[in-house]
Protein backbone atom coordinates (compact mmCIF):
# COMPACT_ATOMS: atom_id res chain seq x y z
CA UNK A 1 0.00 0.00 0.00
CA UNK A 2 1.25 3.17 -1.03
CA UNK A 3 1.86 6.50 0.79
CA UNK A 4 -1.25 8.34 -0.61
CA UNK A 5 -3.31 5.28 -0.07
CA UNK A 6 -2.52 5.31 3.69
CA UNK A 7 -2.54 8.88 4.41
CA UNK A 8 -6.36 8.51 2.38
CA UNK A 9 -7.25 5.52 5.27
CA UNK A 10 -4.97 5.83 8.24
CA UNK A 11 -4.85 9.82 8.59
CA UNK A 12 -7.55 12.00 6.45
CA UNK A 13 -10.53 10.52 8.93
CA UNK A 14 -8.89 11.54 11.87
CA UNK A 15 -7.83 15.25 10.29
CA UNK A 16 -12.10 15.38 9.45
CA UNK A 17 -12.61 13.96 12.30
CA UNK A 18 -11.11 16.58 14.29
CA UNK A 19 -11.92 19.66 12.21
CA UNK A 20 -15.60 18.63 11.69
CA UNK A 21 -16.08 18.68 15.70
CA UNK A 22 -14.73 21.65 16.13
CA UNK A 23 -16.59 23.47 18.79
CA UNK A 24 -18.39 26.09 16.38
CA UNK A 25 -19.29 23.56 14.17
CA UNK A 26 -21.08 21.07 16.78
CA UNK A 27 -22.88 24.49 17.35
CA UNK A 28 -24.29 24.26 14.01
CA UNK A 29 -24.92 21.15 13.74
CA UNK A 30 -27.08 21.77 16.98
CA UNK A 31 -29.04 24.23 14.80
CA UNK A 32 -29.46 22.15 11.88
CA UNK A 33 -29.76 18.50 12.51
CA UNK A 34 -32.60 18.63 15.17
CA UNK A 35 -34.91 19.58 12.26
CA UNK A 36 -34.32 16.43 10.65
CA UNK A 37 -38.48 14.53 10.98
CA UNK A 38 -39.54 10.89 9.87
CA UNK A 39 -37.91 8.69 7.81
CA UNK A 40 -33.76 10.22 8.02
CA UNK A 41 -31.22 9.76 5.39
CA UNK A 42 -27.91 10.73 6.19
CA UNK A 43 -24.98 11.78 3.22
CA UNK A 44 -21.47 11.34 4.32
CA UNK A 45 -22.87 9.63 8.14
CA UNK A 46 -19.68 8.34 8.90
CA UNK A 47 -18.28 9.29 12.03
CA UNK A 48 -21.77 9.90 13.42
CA UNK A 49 -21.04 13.32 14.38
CA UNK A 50 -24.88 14.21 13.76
CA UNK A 51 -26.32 11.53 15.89
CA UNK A 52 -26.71 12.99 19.50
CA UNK A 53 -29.25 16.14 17.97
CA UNK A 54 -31.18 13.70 16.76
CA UNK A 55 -34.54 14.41 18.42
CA UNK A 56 -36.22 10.47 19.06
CA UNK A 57 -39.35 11.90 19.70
CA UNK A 58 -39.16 12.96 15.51
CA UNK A 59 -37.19 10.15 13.91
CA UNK A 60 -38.80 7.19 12.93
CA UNK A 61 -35.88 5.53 11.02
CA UNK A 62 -32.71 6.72 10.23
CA UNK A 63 -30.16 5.55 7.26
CA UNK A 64 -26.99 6.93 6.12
CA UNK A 65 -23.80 6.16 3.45
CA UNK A 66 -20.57 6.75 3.73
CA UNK A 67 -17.70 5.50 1.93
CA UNK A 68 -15.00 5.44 4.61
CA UNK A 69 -15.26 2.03 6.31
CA UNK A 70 -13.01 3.70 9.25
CA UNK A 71 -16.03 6.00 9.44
CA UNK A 72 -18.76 3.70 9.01
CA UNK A 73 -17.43 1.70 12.06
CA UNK A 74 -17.40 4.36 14.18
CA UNK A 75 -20.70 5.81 13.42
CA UNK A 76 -22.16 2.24 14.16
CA UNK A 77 -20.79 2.56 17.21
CA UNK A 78 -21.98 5.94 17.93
CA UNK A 79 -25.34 4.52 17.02
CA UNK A 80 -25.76 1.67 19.14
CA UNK A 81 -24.59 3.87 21.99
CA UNK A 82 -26.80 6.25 21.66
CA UNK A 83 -29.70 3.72 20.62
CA UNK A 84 -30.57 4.46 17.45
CA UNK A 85 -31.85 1.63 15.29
CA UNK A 86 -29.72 2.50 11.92
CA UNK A 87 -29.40 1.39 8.45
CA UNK A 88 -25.65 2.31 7.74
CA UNK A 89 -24.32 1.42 4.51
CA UNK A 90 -21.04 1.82 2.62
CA UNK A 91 -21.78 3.80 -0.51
CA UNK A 92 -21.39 6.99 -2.56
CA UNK A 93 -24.01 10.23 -3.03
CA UNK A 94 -23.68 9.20 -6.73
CA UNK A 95 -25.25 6.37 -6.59
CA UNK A 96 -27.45 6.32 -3.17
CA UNK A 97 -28.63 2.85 -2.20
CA UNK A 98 -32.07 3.55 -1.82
CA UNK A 99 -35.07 3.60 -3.49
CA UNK A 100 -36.79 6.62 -4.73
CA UNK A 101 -39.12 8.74 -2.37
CA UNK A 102 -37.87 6.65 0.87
CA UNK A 103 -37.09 9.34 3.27
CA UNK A 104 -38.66 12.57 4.83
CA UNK A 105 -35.66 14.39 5.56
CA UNK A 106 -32.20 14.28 4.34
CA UNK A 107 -29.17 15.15 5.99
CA UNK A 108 -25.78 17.28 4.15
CA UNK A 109 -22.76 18.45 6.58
CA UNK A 110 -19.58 18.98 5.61
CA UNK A 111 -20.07 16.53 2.42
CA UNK A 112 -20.66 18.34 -0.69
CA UNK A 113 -16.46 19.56 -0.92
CA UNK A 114 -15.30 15.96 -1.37
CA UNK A 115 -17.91 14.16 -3.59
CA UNK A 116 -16.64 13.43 -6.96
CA UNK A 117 -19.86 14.79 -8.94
CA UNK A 118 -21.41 17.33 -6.51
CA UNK A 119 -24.89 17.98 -9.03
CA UNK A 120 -25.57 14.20 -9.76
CA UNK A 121 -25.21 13.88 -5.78
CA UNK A 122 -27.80 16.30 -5.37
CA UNK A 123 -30.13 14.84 -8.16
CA UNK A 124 -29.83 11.93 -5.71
CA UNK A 125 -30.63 13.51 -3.01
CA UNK A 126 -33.96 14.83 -4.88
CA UNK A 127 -34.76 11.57 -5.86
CA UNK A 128 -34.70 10.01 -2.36
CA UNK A 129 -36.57 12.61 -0.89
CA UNK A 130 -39.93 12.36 -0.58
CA UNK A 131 -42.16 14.96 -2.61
CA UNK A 132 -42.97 17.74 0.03
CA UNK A 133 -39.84 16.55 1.94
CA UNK A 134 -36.60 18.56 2.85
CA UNK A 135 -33.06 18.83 2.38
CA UNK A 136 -31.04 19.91 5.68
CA UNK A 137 -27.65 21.53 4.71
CA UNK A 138 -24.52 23.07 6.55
CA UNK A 139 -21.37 22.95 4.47
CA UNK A 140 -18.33 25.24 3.66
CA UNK A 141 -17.66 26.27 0.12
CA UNK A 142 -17.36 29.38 -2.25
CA UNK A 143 -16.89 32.44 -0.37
CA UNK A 144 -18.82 35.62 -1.86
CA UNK A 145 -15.70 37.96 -1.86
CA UNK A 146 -13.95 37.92 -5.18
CA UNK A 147 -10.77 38.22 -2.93
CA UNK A 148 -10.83 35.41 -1.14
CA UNK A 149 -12.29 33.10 -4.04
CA UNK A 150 -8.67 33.80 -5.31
CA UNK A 151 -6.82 32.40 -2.88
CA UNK A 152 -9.42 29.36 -2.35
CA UNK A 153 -8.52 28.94 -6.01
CA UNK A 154 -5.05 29.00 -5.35
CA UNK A 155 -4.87 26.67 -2.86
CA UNK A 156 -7.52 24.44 -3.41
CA UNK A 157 -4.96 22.32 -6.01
CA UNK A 158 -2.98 21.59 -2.58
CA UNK A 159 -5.49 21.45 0.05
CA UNK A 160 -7.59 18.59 -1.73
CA UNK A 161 -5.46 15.86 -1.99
CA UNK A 162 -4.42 16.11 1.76
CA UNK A 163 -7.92 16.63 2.81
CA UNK A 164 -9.36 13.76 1.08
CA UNK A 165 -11.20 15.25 -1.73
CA UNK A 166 -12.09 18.36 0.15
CA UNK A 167 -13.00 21.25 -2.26
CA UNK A 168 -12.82 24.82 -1.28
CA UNK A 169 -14.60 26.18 -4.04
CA UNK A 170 -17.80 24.84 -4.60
CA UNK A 171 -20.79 27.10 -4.35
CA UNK A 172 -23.29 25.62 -1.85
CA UNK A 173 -26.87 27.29 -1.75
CA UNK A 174 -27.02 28.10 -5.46
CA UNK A 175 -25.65 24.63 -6.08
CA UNK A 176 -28.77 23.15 -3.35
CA UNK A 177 -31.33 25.34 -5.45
CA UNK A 178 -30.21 24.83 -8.86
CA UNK A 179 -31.00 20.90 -8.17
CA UNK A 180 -34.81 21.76 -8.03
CA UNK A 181 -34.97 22.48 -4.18
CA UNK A 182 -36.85 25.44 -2.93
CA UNK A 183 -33.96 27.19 -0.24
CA UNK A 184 -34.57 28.73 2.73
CA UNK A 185 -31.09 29.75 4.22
CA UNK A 186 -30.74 29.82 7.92
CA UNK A 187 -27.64 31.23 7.94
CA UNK A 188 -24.15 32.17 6.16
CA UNK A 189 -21.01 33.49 7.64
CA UNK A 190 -17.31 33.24 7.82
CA UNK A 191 -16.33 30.66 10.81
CA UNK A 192 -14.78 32.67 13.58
CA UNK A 193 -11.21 31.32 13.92
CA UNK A 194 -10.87 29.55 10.86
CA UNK A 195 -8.63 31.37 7.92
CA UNK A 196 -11.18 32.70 5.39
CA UNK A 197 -10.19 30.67 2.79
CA UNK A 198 -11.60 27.42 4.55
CA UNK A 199 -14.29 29.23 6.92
CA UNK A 200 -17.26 30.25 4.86
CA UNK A 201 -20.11 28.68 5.94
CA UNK A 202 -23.71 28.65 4.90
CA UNK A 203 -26.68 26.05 6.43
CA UNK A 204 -30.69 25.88 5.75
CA UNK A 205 -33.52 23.77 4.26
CA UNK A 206 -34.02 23.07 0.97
CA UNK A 207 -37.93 22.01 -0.03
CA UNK A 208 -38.55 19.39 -2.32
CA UNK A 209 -41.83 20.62 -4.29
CA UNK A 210 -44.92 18.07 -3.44
């Protein structure tokens, strides 16, 4: 096994591990993922980071993919912790494992940057959800100041190959609502203590028409 194949398995989960439980991002996730109602599907659930704002008294079934099996493991264990019956499955948002309409709510954090196709992702997200259903979102992406979009640009080409996949210029609401989904933003801002470049956040619902 090569060098890049075990910094991609041995190191990137704990590096996303760490930086996606960052204090100030648990506090969004505390804003987002509570909304989540019904039958849950999960993008990029490995880790299980989102599990404790689950509210029980609103989930009925929750399912997730991931493609990291380090992940996947630990999420499981997360889950039966926490006592959540769970349907976690190794797979990628190109190609969801699940048939169409299933789910109520689906889940995005911190998922969109590293996908391979980020718009056939989201057509699969659409086609999961349920008509009338919703997309919860919090990711980091394009920032809107021409200035820093130039240096994401310039670093991106070294970032993502030590971040596993992780894209710092991908637009992120426009992206959500070009897919079909109606968007209702809850929030966008640069992260406080996180270089610009990598610290623009934005995180809302996205309707699926009925």
């Amino acid at each position: 096994m090569g060098i890049a194949a075990l910094w991609d398995r041995h190191v990137v989960p704990r590096l996303i591990g760490c930086a996606c439980a960052a204090p100030p991002i648990m506090e969004l996730r505390a804003q987002v993922v509570p909304l989540a109602h019904g039958d849950v599907f999960e993008l990029g659930c490995g880790g299980g980071l989102n599990q404790q704002f689950y509210d029980p008294r609103r989930l009925a079934s929750l399912a997730g993919i991931d493609p990291s099996p380090a992940l996947l493991d630990t999420a499981r264990a997360r889950a039966a912790h926490l006592g959540h019956a769970c349907d976690l499955r190794p797979g990628l948002g190109e190609a969801i494992p699940f048939a169409a309409a299933a789910f109520d709510t689906a889940v995005c954090t911190y998922t969109l940057c590293s996908v391979s196709d980020p718009k056939q992702v989201l057509r699969e997200l659409y086609r999961v959800i349920r008509p009338g259903g919703r997309l919860l979102f919090l990711e980091h992406g394009q920032a809107p100041d021409p200035g820093i979009q130039r240096w994401q640009r310039r670093i991106e080409p070294v970032w993502r190959p030590l971040l596993g996949g992780c894209h710092l210029t991908r637009p992120i609401s426009s992206a959500v609502a070009a897919a079909g989904f109606a968007v209702e933003s809850m929030g966008a801002r640069y992260m406080p203590g996180m270089p610009r470049f990598a610290g623009w956040m934005e995180w809302g619902v996205a309707h699926r028409p009925d």
